[in-house]
Protein backbone atom coordinates (compact mmCIF):
# COMPACT_ATOMS: atom_id res chain seq x y z
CA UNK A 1 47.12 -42.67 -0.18
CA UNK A 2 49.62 -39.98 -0.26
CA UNK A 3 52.94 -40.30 -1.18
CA UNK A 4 56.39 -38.13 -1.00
CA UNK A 5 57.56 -37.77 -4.66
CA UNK A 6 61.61 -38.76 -3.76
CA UNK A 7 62.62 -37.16 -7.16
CA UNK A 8 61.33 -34.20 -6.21
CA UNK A 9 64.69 -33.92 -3.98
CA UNK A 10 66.50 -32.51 -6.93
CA UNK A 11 63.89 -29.55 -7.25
CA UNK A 12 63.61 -28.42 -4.02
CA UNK A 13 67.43 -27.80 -3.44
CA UNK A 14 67.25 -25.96 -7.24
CA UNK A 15 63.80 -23.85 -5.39
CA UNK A 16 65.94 -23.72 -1.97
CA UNK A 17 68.53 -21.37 -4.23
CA UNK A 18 66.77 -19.76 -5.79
CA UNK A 19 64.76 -18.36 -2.55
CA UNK A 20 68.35 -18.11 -0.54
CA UNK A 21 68.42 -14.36 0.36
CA UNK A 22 65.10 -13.54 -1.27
CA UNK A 23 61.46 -12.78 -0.27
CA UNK A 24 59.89 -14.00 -3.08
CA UNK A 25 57.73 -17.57 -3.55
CA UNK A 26 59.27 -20.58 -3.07
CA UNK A 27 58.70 -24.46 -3.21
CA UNK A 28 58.03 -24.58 0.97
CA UNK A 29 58.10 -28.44 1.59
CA UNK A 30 58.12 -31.46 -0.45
CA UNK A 31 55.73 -32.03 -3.34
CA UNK A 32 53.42 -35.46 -3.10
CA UNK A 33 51.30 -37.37 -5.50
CA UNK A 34 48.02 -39.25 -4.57
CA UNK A 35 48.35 -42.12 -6.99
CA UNK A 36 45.03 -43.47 -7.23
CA UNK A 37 43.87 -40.12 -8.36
CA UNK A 38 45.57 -39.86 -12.73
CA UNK A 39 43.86 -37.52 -14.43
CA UNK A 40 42.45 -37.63 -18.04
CA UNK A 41 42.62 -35.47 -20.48
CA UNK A 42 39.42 -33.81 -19.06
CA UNK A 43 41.49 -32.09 -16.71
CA UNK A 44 41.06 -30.85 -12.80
CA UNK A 45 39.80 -27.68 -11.01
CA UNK A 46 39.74 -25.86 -7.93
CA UNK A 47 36.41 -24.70 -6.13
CA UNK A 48 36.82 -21.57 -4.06
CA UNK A 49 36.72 -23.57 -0.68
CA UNK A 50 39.94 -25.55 -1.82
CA UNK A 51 38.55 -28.67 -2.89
CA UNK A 52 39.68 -30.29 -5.78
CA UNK A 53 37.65 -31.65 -8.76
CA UNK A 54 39.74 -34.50 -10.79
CA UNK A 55 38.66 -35.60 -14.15
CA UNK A 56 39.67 -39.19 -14.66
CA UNK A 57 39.26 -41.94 -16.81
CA UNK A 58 36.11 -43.50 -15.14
CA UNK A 59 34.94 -40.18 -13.50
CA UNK A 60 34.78 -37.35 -11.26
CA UNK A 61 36.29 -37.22 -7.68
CA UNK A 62 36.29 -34.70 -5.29
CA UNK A 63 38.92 -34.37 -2.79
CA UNK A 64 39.21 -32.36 0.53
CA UNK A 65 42.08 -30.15 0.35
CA UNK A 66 43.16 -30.36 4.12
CA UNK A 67 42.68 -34.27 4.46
CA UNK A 68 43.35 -35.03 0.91
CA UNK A 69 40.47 -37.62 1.29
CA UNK A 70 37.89 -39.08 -1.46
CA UNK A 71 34.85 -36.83 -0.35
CA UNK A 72 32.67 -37.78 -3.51
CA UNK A 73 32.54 -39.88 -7.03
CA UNK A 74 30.41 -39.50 -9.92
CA UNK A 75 30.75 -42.61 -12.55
CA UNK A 76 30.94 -42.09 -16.18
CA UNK A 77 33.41 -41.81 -18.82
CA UNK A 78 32.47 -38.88 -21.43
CA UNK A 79 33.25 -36.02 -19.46
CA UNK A 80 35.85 -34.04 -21.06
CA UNK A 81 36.68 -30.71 -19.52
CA UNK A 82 36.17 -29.21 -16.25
CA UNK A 83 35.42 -25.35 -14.81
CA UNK A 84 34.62 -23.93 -11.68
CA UNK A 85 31.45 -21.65 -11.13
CA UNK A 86 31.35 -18.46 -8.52
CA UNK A 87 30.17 -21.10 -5.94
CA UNK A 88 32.26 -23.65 -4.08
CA UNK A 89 29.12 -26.12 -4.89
CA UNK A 90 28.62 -26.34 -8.87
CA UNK A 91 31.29 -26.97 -11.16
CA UNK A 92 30.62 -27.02 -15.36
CA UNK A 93 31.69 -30.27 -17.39
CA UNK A 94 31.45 -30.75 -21.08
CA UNK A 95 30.22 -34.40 -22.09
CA UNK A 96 30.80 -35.52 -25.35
CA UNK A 97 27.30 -37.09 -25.36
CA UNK A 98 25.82 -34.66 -23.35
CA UNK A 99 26.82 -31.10 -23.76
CA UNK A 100 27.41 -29.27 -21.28
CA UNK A 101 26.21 -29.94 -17.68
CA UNK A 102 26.71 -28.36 -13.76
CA UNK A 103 27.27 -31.08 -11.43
CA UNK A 104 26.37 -29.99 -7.88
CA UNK A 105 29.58 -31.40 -5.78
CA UNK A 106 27.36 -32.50 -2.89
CA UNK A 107 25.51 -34.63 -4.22
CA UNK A 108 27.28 -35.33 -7.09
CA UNK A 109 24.18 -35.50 -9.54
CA UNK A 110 24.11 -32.94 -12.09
CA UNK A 111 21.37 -30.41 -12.07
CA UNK A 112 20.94 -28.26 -15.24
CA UNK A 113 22.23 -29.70 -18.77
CA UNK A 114 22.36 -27.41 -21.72
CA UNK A 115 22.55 -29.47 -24.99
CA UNK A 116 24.34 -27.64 -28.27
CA UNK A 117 22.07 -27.41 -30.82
CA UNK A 118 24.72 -28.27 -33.51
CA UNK A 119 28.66 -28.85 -32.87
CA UNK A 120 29.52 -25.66 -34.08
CA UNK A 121 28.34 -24.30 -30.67
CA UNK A 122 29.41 -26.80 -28.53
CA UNK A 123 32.96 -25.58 -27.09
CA UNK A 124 36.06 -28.05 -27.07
CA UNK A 125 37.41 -25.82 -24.30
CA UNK A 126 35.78 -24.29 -21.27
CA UNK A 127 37.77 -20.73 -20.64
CA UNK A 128 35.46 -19.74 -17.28
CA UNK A 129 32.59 -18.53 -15.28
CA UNK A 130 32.65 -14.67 -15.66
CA UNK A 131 30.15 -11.64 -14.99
CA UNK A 132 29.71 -12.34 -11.35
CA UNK A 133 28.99 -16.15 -12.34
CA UNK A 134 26.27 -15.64 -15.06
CA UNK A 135 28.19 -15.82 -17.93
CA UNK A 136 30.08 -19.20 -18.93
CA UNK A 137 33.01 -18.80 -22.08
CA UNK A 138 33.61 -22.03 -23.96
CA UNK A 139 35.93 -22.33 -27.14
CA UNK A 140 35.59 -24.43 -30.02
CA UNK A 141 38.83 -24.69 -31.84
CA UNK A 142 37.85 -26.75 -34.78
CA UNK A 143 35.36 -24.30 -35.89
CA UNK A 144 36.98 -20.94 -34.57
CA UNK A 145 34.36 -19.89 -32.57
CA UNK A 146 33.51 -18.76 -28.79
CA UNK A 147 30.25 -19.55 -26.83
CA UNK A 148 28.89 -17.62 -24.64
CA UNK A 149 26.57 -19.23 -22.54
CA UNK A 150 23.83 -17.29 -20.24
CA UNK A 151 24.00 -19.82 -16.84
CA UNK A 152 20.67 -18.21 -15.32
CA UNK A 153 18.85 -18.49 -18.75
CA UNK A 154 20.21 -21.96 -19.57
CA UNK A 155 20.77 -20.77 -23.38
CA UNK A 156 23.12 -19.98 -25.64
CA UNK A 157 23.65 -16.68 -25.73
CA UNK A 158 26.20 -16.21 -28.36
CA UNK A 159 28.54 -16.92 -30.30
CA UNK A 160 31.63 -15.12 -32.03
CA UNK A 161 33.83 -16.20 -34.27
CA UNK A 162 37.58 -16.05 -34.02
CA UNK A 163 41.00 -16.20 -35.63
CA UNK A 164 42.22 -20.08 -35.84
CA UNK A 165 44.95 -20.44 -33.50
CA UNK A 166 47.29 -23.62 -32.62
CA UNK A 167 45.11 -24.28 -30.16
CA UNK A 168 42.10 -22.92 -28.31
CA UNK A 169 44.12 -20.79 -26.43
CA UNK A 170 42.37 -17.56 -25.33
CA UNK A 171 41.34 -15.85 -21.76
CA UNK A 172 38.30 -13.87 -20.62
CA UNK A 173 38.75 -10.88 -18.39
CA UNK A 174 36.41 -11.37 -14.62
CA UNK A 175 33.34 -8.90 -16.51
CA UNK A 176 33.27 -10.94 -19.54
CA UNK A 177 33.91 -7.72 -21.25
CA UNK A 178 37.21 -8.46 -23.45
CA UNK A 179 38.85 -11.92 -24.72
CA UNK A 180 42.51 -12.20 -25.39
CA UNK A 181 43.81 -14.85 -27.60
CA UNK A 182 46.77 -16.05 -29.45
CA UNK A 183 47.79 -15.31 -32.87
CA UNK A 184 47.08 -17.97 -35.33
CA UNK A 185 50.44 -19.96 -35.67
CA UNK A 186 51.87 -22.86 -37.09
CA UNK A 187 54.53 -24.62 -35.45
CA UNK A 188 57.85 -22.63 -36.17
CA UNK A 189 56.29 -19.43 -36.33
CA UNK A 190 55.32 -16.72 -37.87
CA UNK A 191 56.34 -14.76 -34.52
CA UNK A 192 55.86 -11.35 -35.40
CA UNK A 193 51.83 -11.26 -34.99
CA UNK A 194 50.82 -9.95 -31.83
CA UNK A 195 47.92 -11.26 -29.15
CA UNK A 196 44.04 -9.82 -30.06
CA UNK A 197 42.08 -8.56 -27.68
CA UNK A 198 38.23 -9.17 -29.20
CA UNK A 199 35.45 -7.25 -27.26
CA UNK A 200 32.23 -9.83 -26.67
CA UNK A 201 29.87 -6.83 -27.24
CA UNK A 202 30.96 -5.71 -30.85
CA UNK A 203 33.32 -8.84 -31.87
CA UNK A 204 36.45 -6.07 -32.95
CA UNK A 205 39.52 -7.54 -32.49
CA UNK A 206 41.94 -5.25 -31.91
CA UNK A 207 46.01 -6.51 -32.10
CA UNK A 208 48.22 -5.92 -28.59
CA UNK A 209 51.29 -4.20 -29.37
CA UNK A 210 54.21 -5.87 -27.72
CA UNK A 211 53.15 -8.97 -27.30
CA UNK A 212 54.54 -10.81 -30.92
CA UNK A 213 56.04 -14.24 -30.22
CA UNK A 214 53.26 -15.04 -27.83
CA UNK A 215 52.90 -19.46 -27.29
CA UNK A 216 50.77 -19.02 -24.09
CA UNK A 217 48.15 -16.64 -22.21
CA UNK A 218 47.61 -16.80 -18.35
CA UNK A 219 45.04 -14.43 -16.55
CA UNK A 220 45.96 -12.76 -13.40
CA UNK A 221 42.94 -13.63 -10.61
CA UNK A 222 43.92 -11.04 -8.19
CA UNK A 223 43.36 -8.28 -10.91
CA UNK A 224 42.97 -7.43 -14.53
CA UNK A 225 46.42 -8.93 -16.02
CA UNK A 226 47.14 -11.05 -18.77
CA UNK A 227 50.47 -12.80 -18.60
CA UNK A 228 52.39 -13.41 -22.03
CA UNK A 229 54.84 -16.19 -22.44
CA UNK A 230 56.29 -16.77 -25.72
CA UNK A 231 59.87 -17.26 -27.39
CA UNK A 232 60.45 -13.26 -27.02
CA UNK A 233 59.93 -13.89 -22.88
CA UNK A 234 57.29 -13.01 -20.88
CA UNK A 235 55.10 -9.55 -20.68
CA UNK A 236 52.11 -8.85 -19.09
CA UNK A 237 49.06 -6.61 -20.89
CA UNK A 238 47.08 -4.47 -18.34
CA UNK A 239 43.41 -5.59 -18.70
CA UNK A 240 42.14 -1.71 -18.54
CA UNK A 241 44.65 -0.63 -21.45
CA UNK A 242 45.35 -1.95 -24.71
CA UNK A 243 49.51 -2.51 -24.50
CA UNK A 244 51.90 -4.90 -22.82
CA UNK A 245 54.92 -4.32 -20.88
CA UNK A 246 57.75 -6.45 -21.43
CA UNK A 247 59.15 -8.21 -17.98
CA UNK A 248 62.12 -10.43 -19.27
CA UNK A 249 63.21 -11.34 -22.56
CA UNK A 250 64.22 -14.76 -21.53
CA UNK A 251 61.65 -17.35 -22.78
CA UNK A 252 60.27 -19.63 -19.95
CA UNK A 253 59.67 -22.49 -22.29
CA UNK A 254 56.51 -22.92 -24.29
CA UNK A 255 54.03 -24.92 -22.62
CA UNK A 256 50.42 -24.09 -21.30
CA UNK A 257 50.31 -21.53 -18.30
CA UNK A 258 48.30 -20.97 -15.45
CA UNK A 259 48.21 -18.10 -12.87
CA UNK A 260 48.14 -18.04 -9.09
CA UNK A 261 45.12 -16.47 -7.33
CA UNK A 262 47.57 -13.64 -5.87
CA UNK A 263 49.56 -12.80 -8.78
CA UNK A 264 52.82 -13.85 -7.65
CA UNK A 265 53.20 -17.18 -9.49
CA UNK A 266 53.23 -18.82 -13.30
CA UNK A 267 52.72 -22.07 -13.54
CA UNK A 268 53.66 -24.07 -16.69
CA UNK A 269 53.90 -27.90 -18.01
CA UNK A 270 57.49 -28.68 -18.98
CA UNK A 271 57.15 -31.74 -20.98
CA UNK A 272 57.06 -35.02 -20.70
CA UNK A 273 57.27 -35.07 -16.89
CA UNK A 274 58.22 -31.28 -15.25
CA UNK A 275 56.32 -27.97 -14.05
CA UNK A 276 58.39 -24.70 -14.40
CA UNK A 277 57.17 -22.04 -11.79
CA UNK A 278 58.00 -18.16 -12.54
CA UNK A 279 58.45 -15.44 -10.69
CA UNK A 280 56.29 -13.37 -11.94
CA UNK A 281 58.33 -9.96 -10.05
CA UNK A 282 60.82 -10.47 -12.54
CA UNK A 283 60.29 -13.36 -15.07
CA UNK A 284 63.00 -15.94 -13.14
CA UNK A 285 62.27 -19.29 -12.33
CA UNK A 286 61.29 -20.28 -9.01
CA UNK A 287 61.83 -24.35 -9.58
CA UNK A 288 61.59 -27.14 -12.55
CA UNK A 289 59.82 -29.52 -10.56
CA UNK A 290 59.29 -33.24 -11.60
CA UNK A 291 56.02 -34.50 -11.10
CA UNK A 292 56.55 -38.01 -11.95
CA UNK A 293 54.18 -38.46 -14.86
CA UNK A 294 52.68 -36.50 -17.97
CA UNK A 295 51.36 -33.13 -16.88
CA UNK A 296 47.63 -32.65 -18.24
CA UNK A 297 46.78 -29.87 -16.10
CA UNK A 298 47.28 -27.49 -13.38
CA UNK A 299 45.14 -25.26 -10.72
CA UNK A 300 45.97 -23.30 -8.14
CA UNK A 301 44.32 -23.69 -4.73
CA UNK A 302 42.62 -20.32 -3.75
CA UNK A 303 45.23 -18.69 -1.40
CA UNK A 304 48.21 -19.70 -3.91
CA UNK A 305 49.68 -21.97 -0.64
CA UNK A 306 49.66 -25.05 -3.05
CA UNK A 307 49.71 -25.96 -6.45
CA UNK A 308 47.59 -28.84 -8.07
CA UNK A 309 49.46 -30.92 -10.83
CA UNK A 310 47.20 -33.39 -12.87
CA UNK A 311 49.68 -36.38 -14.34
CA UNK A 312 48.62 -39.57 -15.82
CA UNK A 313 50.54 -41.18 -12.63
CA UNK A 314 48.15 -39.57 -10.20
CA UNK A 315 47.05 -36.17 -8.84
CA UNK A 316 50.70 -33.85 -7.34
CA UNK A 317 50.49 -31.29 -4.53
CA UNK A 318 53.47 -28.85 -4.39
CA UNK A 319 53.16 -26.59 -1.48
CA UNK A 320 54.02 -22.98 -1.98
CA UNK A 321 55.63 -20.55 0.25
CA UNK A 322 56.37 -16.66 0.45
């Protein structure tokens, strides 16, 4: 059942200012929650036809973007995290029995299941489907490493190891090519080490001048852009180069980002119960929008007209406007 969100009203006359007299993206009508639909901690994606995979407590469920109906369920309760492939069909789940498997949306059964041979290769995190959808990028925080996994082959194909970091943070450019990932950190700092860029081929990691203070990384779909939020603001490193350029120096807050398909949009949790969207033209904030429950994650639907909030109170859509 969908539901308005009433204490949403409070957010969209903050995103109704902030749009007054300017072209940029907006909150366009009011956010709603499906409640039977809270999401775990494995997260929720977006195919590339819209729909929208939730990872619950009991399961998967697929729901139809336009309808917001229940078009599938698949029973079970180990599945941890969640990634789309280059098809609207497959997506990738880790199980924590399992390993990693592709569930084929359709019929809901999964089809290929790649077991880790030991847990130092099994990732914690799945970063994404690169290389034209043959490559899959999984980290594994507790042992500082990254997986690479060849999705034709069904194998391991390798593995590199990596600073330590607060937490698996790190994004893959679209050709699997580079990685960028945060400085290792404790709480409180240091703040003066920059983000690494580490190329698969050779594992070099090479530092990214510019971007020190960094407490999130979000990758740009609709090109080859990393966006940088941290406690010196936000910056954004050009994927082709090796250097950042600096876009505000107001911080945005420090939670985990995500960007829209068409590069216009952050997205970021705001704990224990907002999402903070940024301009990304000029590093302001569009709207602090209360979702009504814990934010666990957050996906964008393919042409950046909505944005997909997971919550332990149920599953948020906040449309999105120009």
């Amino acid at each position: 059942m969908r539901r308005p969100l009433a204490v949403l009203a409070a957010a969209l006359v903050l995103a109704g200012a902030a749009a007054c007299g300017s072209t940029g993206p907006r909150v366009s009508a009011q956010p709603f929650v499906l409640p039977d639909l809270a999401v775990g901690f494995g997260g929720l994606a977006v195919t590339a036809d819209g729909t929208v995979v939730v990872v619950g407590q009991k399961g998967i469920t697929t729901v139809d973007p336009t309808t917001l109906a229940i078009t599938g369920t698949t029973g079970g309760s180990g599945f941890e995290k969640v990634t789309t492939g280059s098809d609207a069909g497959h997506v990738f789940l880790l199980d924590s029995s399992a390993g990693l498997e592709q569930l084929d949306l359709r019929t809901h059964l999964v089809t290929v299941r790649l077991p880790a041979r030991s847990t130092i290769e099994l990732p914690t995190e799945l970063l994404c489907v690169c290389a034209g959808g043959t490559l899959l990028f999984g980290a594994n925080a507790t042992h500082s490493n990254l997986t690479v996994i060849d999705l034709p082959a069904a194998r391991i194909a390798t593995t590199i190891t990596m600073p330590p970091a607060l937490r698996s943070a790190a994004v893959v450019v679209a050709d699997g090519s580079r990685i960028y990932q945060l400085p290792p950190q404790t709480v409180g700092g240091p703040f003066d080490v920059p983000v690494s860029a580490v190329d698969v081929a050779t594992g070099k990691s090479t530092p990214v001048p510019g971007t020190e203070g960094a407490q999130s990384l979000a990758l740009s779909a609709d090109g080859p852009r990393i966006w940088v939020i941290g406690v010196n603001g936000l910056a954004v490193i050009d994927g082709a180069g090796n250097s950042a350029r600096r876009v505000t120096r107001s911080s945005p807050g420090g939670g985990e980002f995500v960007g829209s398909p068409d590069g216009r949009v952050l997205a970021g949790t705001d704990l224990p119960d907002h999402v903070t969207l940024i301009d990304t033209a000029d590093g302001s904030e569009i709207a602090s929008v209360p979702v009504g429950g814990f934010p666990r994650a957050l996906a964008f639907a393919p042409d950046s007209s909505r944005l997909w909030v997971g919550t332990d109170k149920g599953l948020v859509g906040v449309p999105l406007g120009p």
